[in-house]
C-alpha atoms as a PDB file:
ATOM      1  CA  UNK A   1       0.000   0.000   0.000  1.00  0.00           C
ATOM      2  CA  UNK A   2       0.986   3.578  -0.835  1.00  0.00           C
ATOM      3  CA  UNK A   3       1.865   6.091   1.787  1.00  0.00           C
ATOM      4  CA  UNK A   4      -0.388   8.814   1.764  1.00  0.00           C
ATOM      5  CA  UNK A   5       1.170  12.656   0.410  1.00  0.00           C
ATOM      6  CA  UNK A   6       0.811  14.626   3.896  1.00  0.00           C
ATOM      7  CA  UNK A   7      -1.608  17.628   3.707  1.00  0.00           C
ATOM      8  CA  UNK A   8      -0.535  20.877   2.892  1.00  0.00           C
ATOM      9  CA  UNK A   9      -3.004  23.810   1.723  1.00  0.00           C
ATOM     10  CA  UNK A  10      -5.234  25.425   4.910  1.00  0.00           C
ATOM     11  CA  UNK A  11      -8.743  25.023   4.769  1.00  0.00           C
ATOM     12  CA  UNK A  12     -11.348  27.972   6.615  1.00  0.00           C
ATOM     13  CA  UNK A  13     -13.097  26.163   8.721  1.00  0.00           C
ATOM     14  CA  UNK A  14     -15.317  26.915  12.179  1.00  0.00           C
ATOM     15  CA  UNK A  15     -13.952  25.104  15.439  1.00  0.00           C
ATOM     16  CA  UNK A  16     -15.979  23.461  17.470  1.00  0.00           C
ATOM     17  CA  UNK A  17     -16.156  26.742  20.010  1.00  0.00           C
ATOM     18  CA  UNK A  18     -17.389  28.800  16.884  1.00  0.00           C
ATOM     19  CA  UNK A  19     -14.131  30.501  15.743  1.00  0.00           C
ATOM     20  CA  UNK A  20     -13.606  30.558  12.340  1.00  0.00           C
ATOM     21  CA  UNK A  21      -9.878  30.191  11.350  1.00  0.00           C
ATOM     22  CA  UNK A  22      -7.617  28.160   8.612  1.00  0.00           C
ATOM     23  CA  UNK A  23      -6.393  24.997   9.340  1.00  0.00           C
ATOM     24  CA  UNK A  24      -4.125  22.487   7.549  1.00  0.00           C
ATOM     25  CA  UNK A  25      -6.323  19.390   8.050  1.00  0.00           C
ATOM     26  CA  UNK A  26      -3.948  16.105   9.606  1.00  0.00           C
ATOM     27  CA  UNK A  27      -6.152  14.012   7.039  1.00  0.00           C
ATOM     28  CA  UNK A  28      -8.692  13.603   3.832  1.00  0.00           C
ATOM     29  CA  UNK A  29     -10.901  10.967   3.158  1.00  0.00           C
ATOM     30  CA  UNK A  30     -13.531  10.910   0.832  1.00  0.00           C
ATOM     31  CA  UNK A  31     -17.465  10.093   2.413  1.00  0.00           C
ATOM     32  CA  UNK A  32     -19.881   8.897  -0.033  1.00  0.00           C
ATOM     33  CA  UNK A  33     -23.106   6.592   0.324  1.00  0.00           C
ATOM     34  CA  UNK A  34     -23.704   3.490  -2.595  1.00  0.00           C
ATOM     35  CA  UNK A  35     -24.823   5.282  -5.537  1.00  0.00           C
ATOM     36  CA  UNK A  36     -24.232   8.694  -5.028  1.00  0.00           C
ATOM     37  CA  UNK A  37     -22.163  11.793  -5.159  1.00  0.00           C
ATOM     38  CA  UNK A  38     -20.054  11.900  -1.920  1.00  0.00           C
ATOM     39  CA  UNK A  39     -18.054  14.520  -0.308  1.00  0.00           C
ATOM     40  CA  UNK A  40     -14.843  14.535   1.272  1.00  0.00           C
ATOM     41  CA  UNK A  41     -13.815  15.012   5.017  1.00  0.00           C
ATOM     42  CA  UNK A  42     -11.252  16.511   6.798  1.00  0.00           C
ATOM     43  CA  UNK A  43      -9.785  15.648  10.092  1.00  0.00           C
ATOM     44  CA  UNK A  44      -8.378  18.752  12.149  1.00  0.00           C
ATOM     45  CA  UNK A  45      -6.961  19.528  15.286  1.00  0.00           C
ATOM     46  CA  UNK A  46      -9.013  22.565  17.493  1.00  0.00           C
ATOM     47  CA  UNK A  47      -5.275  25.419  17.950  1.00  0.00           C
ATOM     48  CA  UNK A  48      -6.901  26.061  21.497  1.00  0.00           C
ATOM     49  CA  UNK A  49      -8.491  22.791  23.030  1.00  0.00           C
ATOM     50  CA  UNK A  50      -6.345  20.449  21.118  1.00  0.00           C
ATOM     51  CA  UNK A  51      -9.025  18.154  20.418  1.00  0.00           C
ATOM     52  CA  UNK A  52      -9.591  16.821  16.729  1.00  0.00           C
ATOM     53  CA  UNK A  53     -13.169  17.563  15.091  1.00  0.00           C
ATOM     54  CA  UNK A  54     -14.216  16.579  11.376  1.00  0.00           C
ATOM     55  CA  UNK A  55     -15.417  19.222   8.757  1.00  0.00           C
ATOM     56  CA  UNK A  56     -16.255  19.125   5.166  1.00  0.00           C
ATOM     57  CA  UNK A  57     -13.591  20.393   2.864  1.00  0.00           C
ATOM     58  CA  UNK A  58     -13.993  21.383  -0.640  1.00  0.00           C
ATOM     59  CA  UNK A  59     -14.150  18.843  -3.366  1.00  0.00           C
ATOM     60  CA  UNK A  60     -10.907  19.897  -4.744  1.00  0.00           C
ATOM     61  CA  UNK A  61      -9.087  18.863  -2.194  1.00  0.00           C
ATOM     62  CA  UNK A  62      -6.719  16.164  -2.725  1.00  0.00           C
ATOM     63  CA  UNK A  63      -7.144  13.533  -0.744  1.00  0.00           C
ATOM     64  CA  UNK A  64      -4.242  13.354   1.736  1.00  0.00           C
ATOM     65  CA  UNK A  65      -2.753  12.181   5.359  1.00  0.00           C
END
């Protein structure tokens, strides 16, 4: 199996406390149910709790971590 290409490019996204700031997501996976168009995910680290939260990113977004 391949090793993933790390992430690079900051996404805006709103932390779980409601601040809106760019992040470099740790990882991108894409989310899609049978038979339909999916979307891709992002898993990202809060700057101030430290905790990790999931957010949509755009579908650009190469898929990374």
């Amino acid at each position: 199996m391949a090793a993933r290409q790390p992430c690079k490019d900051p996404v805006k996204v709103v932390t779980p406390s409601g601040k809106e700031v760019e992040l470099v997501p740790k990882k991108v996976w894409p989310l899609s149910p049978r038979a339909r168009k999916g979307v891709k995910m992002g898993l990202f680290q809060d700057p101030e709790t430290g905790r990790f939260f999931r957010r949509k990113v755009p579908d650009d977004y190469p898929i990374c971590g």
